[in-house]
Protein backbone atom coordinates (compact mmCIF):
# COMPACT_ATOMS: atom_id res chain seq x y z
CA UNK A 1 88.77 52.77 132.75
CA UNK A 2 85.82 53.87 134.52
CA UNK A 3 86.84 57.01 134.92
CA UNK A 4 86.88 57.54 131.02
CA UNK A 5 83.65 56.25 130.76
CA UNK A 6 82.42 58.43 133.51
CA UNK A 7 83.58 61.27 131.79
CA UNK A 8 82.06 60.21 128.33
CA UNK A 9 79.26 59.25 129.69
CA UNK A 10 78.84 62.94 131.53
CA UNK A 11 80.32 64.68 127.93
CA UNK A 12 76.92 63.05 126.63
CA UNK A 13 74.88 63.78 129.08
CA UNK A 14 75.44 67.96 128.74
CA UNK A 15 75.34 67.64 125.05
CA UNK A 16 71.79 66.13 124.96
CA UNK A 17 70.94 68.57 127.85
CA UNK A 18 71.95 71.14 125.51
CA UNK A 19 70.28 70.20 122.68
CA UNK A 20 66.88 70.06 124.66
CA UNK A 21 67.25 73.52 125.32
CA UNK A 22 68.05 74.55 122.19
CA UNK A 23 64.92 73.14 120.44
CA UNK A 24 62.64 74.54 123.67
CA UNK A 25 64.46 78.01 123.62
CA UNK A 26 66.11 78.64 120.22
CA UNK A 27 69.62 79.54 121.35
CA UNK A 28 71.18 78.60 118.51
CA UNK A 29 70.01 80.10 114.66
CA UNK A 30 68.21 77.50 112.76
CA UNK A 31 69.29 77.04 109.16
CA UNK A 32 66.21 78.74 107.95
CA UNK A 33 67.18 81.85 109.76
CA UNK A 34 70.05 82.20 107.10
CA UNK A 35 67.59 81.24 104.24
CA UNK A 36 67.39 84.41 101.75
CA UNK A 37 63.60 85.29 101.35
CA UNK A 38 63.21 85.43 97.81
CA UNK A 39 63.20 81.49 97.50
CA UNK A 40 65.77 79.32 96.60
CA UNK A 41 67.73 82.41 94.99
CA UNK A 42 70.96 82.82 96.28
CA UNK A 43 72.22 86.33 97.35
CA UNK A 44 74.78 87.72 94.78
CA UNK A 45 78.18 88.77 96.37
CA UNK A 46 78.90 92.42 96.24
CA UNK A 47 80.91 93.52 93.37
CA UNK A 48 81.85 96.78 91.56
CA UNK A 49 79.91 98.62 88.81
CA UNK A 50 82.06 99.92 85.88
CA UNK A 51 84.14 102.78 86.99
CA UNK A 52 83.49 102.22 90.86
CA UNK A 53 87.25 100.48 90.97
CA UNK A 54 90.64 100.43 89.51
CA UNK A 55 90.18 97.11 88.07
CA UNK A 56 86.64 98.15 86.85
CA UNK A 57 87.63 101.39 85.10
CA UNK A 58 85.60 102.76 81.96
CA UNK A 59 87.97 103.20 78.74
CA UNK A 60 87.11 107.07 77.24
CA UNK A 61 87.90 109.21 75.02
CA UNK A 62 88.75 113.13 76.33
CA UNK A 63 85.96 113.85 74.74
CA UNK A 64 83.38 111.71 76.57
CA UNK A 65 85.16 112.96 80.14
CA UNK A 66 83.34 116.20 80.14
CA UNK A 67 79.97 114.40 79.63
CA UNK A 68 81.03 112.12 82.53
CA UNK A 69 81.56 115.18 84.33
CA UNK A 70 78.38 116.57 84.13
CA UNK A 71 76.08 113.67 84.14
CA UNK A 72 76.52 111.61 87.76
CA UNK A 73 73.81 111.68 89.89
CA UNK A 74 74.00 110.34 93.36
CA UNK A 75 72.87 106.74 93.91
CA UNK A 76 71.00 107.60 97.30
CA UNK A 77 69.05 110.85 96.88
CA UNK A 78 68.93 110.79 92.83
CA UNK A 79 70.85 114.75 92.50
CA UNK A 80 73.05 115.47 89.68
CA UNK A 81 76.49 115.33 91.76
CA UNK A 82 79.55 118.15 91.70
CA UNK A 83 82.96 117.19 90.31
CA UNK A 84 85.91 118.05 92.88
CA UNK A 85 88.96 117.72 92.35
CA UNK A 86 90.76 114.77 89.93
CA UNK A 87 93.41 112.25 90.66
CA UNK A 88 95.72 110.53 88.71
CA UNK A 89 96.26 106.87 89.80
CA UNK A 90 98.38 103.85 88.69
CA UNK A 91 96.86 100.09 88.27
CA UNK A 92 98.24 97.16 86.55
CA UNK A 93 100.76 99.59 84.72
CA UNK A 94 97.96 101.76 83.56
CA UNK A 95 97.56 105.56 84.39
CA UNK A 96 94.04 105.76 85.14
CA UNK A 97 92.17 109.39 85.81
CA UNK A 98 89.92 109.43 88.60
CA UNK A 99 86.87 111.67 88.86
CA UNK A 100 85.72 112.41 92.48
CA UNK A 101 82.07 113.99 92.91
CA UNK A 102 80.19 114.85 95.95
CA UNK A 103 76.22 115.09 96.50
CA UNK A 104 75.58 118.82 97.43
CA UNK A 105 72.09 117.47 99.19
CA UNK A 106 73.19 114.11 101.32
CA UNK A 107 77.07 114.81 101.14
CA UNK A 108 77.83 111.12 100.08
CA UNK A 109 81.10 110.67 97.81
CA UNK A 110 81.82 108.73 94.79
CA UNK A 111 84.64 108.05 92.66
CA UNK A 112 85.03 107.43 89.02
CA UNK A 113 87.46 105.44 87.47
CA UNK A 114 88.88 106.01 83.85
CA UNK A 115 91.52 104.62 81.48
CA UNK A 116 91.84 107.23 78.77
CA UNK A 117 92.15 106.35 75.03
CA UNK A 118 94.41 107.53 72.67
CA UNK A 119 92.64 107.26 69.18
């Protein structure tokens, strides 16, 4: 018996040791380390923008493609982005066309999803 006290007593013993040090030193993050700095606002979790996904695709006509085409400009460095070449994928039972453009300045990527419409 005393040797399970002994041992509980030592168990709390280290953990209040412990816990001295962590207030003195800061070993451990405090909760306001993880608070986001815009106030009580809570970060939003990262999700897709239309077209950046299969499950996100934009529905189009043909004829809105080509103005898809020509009209991306790259998120980082603002410059009107090339087309390469297209893919044809399959989500959900649903043939969707994907665009792929590169950034001729920064050489970042970017892919466009699309569901095409008939009528």
């Amino acid at each position: 018996m005393t040797i399970i006290l002994g041992t509980i007593a030592i168990v709390i013993v280290v953990v209040a040791i412990g816990l001295l040090i962590d207030r003195k030193v800061g070993l451990l993050p405090a909760p306001k380390d993880f608070a986001d700095t815009k106030g009580d606002e809570r970060k939003k979790l990262a999700t897709h923008g239309a077209g950046e996904a299969p499950a996100t695709a934009l529905r189009v006509r043909d004829s809105q493609i080509a103005r898809l085409r020509t009209s991306q400009r790259c998120a980082t460095c603002r410059e009107t982005m090339t087309g390469e070449a297209d893919d044809t994928v399959r989500f959900n039972d649903t043939d969707l066309l994907v665009l792929h453009f590169a950034c001729p300045s920064c050489a970042s990527k970017r892919a466009l999803y699309l569901v095409r419409l008939t009528s």
